[in-house]
N, C-alpha and C. Protein backbone atom coordinates (compact mmCIF):
# COMPACT_ATOMS: atom_id res chain seq x y z
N UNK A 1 -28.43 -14.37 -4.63
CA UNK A 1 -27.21 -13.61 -4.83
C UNK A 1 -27.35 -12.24 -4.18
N UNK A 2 -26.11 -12.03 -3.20
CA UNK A 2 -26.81 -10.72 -2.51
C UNK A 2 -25.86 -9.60 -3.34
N UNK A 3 -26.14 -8.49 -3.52
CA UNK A 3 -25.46 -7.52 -4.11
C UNK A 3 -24.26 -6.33 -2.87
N UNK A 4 -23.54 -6.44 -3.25
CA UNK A 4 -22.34 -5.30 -2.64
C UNK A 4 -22.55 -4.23 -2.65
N UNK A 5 -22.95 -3.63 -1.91
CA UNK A 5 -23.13 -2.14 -1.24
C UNK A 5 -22.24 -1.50 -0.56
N UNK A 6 -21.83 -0.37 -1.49
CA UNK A 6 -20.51 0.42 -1.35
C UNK A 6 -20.69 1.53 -0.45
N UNK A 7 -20.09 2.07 0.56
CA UNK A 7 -20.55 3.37 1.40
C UNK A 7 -19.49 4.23 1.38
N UNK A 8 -19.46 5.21 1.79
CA UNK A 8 -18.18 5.95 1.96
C UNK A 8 -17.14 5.79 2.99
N UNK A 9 -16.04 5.96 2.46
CA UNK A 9 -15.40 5.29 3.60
C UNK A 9 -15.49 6.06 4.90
N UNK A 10 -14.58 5.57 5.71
CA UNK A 10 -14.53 6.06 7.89
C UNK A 10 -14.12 7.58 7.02
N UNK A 11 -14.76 8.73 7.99
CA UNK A 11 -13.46 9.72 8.00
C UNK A 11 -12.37 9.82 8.09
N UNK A 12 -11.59 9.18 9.05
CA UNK A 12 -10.45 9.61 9.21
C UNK A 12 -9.75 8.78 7.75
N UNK A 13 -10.36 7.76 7.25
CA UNK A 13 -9.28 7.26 6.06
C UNK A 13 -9.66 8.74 4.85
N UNK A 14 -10.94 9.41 4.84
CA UNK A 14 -11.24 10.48 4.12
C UNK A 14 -10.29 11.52 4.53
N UNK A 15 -9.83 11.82 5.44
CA UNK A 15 -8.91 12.73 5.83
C UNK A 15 -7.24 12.71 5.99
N UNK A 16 -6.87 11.40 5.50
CA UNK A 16 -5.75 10.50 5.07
C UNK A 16 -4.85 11.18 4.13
N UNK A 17 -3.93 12.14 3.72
CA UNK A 17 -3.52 12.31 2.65
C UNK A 17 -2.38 11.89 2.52
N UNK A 18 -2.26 10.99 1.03
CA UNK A 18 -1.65 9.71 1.03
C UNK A 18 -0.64 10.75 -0.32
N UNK A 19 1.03 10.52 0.47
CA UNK A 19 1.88 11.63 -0.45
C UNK A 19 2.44 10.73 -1.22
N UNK A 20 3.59 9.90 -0.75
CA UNK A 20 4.58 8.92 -1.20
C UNK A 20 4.23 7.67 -0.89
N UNK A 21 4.86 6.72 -1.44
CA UNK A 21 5.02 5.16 -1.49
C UNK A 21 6.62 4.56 -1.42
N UNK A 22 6.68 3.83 -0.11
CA UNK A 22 8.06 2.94 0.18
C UNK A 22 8.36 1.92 0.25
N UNK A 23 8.66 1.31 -0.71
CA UNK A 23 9.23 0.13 -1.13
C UNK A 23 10.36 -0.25 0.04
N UNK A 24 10.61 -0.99 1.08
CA UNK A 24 11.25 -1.16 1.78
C UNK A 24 11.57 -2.23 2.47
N UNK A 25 13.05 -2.75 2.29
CA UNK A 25 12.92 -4.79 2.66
C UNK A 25 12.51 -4.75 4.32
N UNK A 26 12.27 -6.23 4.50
CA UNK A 26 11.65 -6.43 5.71
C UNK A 26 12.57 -6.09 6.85
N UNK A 27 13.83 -6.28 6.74
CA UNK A 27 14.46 -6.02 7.93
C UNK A 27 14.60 -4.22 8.26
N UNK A 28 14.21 -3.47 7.45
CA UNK A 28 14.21 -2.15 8.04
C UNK A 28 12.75 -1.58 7.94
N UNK A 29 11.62 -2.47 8.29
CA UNK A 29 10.34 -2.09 8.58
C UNK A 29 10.67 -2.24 10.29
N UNK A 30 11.14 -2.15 10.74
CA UNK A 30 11.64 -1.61 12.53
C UNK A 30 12.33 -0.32 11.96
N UNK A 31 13.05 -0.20 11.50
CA UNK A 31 13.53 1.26 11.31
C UNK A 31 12.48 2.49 10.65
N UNK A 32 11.47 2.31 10.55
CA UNK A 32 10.69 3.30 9.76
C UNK A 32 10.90 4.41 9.92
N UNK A 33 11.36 5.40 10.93
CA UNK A 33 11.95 6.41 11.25
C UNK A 33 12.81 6.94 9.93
N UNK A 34 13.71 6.07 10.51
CA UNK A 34 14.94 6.58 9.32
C UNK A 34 14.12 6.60 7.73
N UNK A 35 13.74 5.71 7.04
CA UNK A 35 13.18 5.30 5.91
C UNK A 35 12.55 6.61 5.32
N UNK A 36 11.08 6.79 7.11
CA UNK A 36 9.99 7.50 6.65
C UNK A 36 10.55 8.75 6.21
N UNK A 37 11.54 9.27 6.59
CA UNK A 37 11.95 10.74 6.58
C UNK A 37 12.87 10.62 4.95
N UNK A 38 13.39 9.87 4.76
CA UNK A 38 13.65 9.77 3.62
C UNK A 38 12.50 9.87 2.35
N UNK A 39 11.28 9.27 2.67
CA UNK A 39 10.41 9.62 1.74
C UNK A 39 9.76 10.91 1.86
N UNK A 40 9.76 11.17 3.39
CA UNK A 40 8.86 12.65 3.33
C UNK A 40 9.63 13.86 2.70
N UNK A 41 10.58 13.28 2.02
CA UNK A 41 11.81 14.73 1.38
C UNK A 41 11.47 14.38 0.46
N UNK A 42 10.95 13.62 -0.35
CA UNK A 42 10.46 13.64 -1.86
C UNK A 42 9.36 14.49 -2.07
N UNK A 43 8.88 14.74 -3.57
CA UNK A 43 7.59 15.27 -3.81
C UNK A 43 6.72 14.39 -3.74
N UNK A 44 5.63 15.28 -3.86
CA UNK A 44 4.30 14.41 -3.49
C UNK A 44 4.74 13.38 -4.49
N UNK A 45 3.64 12.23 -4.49
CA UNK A 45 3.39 11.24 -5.47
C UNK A 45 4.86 10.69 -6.22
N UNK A 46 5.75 10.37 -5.12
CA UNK A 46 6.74 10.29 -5.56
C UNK A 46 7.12 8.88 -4.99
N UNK A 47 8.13 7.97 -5.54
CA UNK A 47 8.13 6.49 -5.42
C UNK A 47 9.29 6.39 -4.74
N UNK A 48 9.90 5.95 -3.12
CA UNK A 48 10.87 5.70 -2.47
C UNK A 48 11.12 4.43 -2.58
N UNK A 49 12.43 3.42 -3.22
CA UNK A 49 12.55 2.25 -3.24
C UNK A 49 14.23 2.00 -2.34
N UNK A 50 14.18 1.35 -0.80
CA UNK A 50 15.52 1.48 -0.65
C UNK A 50 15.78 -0.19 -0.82
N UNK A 51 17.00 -0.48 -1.37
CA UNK A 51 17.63 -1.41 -1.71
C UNK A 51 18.20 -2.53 -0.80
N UNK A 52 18.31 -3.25 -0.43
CA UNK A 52 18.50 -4.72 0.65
C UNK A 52 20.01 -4.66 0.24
N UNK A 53 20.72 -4.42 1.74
CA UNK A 53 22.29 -4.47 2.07
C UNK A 53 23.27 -5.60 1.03
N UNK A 54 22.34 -6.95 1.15
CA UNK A 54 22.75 -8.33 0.08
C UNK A 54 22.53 -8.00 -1.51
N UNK A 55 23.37 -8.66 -2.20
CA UNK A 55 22.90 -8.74 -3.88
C UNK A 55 22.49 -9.65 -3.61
N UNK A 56 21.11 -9.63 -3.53
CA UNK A 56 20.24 -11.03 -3.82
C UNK A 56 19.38 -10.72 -5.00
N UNK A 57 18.22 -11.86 -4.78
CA UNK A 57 17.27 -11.74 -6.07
C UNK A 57 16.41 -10.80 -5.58
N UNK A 58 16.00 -10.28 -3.88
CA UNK A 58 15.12 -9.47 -3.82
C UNK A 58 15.62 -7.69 -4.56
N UNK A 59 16.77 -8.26 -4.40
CA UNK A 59 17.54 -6.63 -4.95
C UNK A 59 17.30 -6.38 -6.28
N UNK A 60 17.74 -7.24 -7.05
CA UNK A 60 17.63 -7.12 -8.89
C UNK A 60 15.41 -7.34 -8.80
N UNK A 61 14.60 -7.72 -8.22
CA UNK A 61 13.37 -7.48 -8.31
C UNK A 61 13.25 -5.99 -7.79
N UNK A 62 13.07 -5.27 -7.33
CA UNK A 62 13.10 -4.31 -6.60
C UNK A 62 13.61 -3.24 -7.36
N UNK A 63 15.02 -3.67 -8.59
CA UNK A 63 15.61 -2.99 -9.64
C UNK A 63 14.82 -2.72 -10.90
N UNK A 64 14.11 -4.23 -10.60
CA UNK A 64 13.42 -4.41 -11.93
C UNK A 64 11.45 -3.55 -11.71
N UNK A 65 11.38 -3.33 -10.80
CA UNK A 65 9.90 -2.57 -10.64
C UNK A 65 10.40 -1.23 -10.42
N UNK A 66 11.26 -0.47 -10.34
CA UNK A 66 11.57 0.75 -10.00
C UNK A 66 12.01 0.90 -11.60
N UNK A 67 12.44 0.24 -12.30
CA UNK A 67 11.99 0.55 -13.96
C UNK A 67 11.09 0.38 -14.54
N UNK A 68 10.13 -0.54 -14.25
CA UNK A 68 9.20 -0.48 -14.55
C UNK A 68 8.26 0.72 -14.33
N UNK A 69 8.17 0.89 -13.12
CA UNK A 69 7.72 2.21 -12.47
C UNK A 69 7.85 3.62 -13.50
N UNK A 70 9.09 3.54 -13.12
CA UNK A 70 9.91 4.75 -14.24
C UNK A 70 9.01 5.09 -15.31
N UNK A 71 9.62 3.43 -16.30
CA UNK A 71 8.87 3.49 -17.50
C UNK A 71 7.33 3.96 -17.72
N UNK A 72 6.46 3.86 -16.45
CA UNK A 72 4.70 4.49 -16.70
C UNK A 72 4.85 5.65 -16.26
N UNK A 73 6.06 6.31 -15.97
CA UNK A 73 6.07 8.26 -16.06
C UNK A 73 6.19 8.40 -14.01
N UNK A 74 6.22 7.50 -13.52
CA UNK A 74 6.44 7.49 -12.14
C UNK A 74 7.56 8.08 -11.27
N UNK A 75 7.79 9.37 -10.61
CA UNK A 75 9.07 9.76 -10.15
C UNK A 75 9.28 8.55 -8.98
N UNK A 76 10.54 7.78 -9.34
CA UNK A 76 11.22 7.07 -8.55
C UNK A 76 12.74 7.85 -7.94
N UNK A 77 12.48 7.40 -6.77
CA UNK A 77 13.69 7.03 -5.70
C UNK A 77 14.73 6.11 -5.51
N UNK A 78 15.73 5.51 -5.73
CA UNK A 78 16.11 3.87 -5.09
C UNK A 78 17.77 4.63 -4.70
N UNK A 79 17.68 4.13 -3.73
CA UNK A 79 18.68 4.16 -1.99
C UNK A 79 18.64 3.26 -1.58
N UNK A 80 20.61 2.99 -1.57
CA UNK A 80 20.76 1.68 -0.85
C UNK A 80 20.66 1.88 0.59
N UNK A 81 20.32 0.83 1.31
CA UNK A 81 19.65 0.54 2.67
C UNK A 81 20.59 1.51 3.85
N UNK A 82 22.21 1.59 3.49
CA UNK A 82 23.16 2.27 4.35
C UNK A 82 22.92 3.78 4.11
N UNK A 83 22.23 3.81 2.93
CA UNK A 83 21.94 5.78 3.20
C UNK A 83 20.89 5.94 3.81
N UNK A 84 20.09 4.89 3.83
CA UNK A 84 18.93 5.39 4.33
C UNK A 84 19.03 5.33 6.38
N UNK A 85 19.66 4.83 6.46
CA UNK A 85 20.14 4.51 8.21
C UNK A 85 20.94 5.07 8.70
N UNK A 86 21.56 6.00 7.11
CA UNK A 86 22.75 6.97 8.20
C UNK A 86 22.28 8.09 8.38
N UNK A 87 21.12 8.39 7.49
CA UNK A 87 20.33 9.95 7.56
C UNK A 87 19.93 9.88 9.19
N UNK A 88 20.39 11.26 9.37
CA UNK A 88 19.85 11.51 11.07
C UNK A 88 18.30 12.19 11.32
């Protein structure tokens, strides 16, 4: 049994400072532009969730973890997908 030996990570992931988190459906991971700037206007440690154009089931999931979120003291975001694409 060989044992796992942990090292520190690369620098540059040490020099990484990791502000916000974006929840964002697949069809506007090509748009990251628009999105990213939407999260970089939040505070740090702050939760961006934008919402899928369709009422589908990915939408009410997406509803349902951004309360969840909430509920463990988490500052959430949620923007439907057309605000986030009209921001210039």
């Amino acid at each position: 049994m060989s044992s796992l030996r942990l090292s520190h990570p690369p620098r540059r992931l040490r020099q990484t400072r990791l502000d916000n988190l974006a929840l964002v459906p697949g069809d506007l991971l090509l748009h990251r532009d628009a999105w990213q700037r939407a999260a970089n206007r939040l505070p740090g440690k702050a939760i961006l969730i934008v919402l899928p154009k369709a009422n589908t089931v990915q939408k009410r999931i997406m509803l349902t973890v951004a309360k969840l979120l909430a509920a463990q003291g988490h500052q959430v975001r949620v923007v439907p997908a057309d605000a986030v694409s009209r921001n210039p």
